[in-house]
C-alpha atoms as a PDB file:
ATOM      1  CA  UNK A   1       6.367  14.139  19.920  1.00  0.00           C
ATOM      2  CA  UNK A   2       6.686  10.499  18.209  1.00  0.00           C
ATOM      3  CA  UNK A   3       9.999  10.083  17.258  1.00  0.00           C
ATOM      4  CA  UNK A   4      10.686   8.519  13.702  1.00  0.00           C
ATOM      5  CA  UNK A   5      11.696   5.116  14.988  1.00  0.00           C
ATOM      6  CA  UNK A   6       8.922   4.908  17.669  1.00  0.00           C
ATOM      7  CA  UNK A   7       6.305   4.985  14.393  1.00  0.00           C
ATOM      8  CA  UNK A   8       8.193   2.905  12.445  1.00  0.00           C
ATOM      9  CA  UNK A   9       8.346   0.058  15.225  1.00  0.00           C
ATOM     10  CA  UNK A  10       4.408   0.553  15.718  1.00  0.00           C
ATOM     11  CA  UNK A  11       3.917   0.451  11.931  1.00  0.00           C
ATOM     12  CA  UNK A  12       6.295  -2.540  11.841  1.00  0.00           C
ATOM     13  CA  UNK A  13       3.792  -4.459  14.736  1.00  0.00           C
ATOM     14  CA  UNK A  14       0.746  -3.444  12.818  1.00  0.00           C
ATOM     15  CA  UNK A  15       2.288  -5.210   9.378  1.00  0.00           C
ATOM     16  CA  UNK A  16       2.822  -7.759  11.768  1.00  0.00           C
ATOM     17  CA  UNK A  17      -0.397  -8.042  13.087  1.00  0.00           C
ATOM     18  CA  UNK A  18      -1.976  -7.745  10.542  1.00  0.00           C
ATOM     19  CA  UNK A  19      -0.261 -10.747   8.640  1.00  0.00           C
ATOM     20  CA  UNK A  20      -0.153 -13.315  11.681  1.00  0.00           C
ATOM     21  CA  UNK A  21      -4.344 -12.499  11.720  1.00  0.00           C
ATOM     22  CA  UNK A  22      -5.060 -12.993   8.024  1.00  0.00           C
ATOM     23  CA  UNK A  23      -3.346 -16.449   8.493  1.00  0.00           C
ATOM     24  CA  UNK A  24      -6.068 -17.183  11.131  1.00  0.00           C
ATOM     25  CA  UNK A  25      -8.863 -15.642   9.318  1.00  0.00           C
ATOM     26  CA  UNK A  26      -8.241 -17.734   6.216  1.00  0.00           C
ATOM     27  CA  UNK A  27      -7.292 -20.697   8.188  1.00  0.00           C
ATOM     28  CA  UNK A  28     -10.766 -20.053  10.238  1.00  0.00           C
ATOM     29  CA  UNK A  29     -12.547 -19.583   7.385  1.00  0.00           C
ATOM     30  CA  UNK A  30     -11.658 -23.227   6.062  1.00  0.00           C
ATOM     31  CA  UNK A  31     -11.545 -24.748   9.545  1.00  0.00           C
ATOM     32  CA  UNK A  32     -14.941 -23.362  11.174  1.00  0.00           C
ATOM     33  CA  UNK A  33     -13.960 -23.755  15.319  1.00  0.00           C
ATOM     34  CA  UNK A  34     -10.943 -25.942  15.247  1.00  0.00           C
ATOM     35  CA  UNK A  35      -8.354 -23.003  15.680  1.00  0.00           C
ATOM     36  CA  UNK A  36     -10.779 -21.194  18.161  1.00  0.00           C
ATOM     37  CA  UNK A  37      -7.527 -19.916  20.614  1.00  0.00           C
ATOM     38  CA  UNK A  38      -5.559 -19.232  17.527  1.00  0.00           C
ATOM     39  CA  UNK A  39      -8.324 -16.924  16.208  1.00  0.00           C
ATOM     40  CA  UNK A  40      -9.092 -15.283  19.179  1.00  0.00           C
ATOM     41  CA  UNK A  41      -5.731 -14.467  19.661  1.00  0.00           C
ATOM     42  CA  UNK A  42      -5.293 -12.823  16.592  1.00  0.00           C
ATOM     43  CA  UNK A  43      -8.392 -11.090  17.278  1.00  0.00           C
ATOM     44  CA  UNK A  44      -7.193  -9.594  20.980  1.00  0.00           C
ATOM     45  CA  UNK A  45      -3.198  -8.397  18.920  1.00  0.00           C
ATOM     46  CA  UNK A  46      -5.784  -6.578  16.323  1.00  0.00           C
ATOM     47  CA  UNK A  47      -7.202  -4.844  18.963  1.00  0.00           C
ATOM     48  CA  UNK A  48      -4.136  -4.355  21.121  1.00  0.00           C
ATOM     49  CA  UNK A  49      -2.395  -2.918  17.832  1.00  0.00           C
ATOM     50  CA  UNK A  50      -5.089  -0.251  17.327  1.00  0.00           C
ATOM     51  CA  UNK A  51      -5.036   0.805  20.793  1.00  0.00           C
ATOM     52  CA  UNK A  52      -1.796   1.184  20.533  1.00  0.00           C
ATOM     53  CA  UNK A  53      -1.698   2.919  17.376  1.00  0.00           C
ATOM     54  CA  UNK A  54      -4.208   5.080  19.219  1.00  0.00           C
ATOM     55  CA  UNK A  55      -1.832   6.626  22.109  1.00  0.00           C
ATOM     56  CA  UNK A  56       1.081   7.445  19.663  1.00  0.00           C
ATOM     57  CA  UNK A  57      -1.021   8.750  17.571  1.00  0.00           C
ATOM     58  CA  UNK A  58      -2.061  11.608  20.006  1.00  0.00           C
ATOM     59  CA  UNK A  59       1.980  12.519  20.606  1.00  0.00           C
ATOM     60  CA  UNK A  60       2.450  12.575  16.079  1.00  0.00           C
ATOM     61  CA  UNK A  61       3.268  14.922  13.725  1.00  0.00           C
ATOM     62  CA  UNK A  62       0.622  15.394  11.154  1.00  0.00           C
ATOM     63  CA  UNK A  63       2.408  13.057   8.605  1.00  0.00           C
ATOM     64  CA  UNK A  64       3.255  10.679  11.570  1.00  0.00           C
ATOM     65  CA  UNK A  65      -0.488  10.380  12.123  1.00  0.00           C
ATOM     66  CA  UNK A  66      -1.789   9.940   8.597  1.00  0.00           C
ATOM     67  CA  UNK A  67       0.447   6.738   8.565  1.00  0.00           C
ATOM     68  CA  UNK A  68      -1.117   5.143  11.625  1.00  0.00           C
ATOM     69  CA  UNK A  69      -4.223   5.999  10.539  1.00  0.00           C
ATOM     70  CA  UNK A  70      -4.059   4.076   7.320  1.00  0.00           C
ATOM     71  CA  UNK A  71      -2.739   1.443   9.414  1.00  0.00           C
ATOM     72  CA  UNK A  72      -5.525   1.328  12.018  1.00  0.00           C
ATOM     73  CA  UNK A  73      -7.894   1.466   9.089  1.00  0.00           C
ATOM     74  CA  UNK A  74      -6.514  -1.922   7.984  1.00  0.00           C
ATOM     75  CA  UNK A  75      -6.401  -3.513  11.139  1.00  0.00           C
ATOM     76  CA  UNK A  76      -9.748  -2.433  11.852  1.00  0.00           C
ATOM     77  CA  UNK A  77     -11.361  -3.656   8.757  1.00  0.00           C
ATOM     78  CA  UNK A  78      -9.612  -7.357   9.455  1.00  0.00           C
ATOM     79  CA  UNK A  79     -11.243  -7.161  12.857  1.00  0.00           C
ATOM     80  CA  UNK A  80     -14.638  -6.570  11.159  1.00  0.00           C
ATOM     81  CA  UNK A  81     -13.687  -9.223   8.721  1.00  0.00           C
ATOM     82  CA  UNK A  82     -13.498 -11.460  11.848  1.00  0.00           C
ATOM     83  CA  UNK A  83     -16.275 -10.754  13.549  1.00  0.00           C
ATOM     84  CA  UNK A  84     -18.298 -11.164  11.164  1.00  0.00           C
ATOM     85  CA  UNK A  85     -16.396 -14.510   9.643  1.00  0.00           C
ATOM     86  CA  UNK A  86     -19.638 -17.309  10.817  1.00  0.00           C
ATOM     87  CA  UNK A  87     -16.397 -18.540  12.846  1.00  0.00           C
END
């Protein structure tokens, strides 16, 4: 089973994540392809996150797992935002 902290320091990387690649979205949506390594790099810790948030999910309590599932929903829909950004 996940312990408490374990989620909590995955949750914490998610917030994390997800805050360092809304910087690069916005600043690739007013930049076009000058921040190109930036971007992509925000792109490859979005999907690193949700993998992540994958594997402990499968060792969670129930409550445990709703959590990381609302925070791979919000990861995933910035990496949709991404991808589809005309970047």
């Amino acid at each position: 089973m996940a312990t408490r902290q374990s989620v909590e320091d995955y949750l914490q990387q998610g917030e994390d994540t997800l805050r360092y690649a809304r910087e690069q979205y916005e600043t690739g949506a007013k930049q076009e392809h000058f921040n190109d390594t930036e971007y992509m790099k925000a792109q490859q810790m979005l999907e690193d996150t949700v993998n992540d948030l994958n594997k402990l999910s499968l060792s969670a309590n129930d409550q445990q797992k709703e959590q990381l599932y609302r925070m791979r929903l919000q990861l995933q829909q910035l990496q949709n935002e991404m991808i589809l950004l005309r970047h």
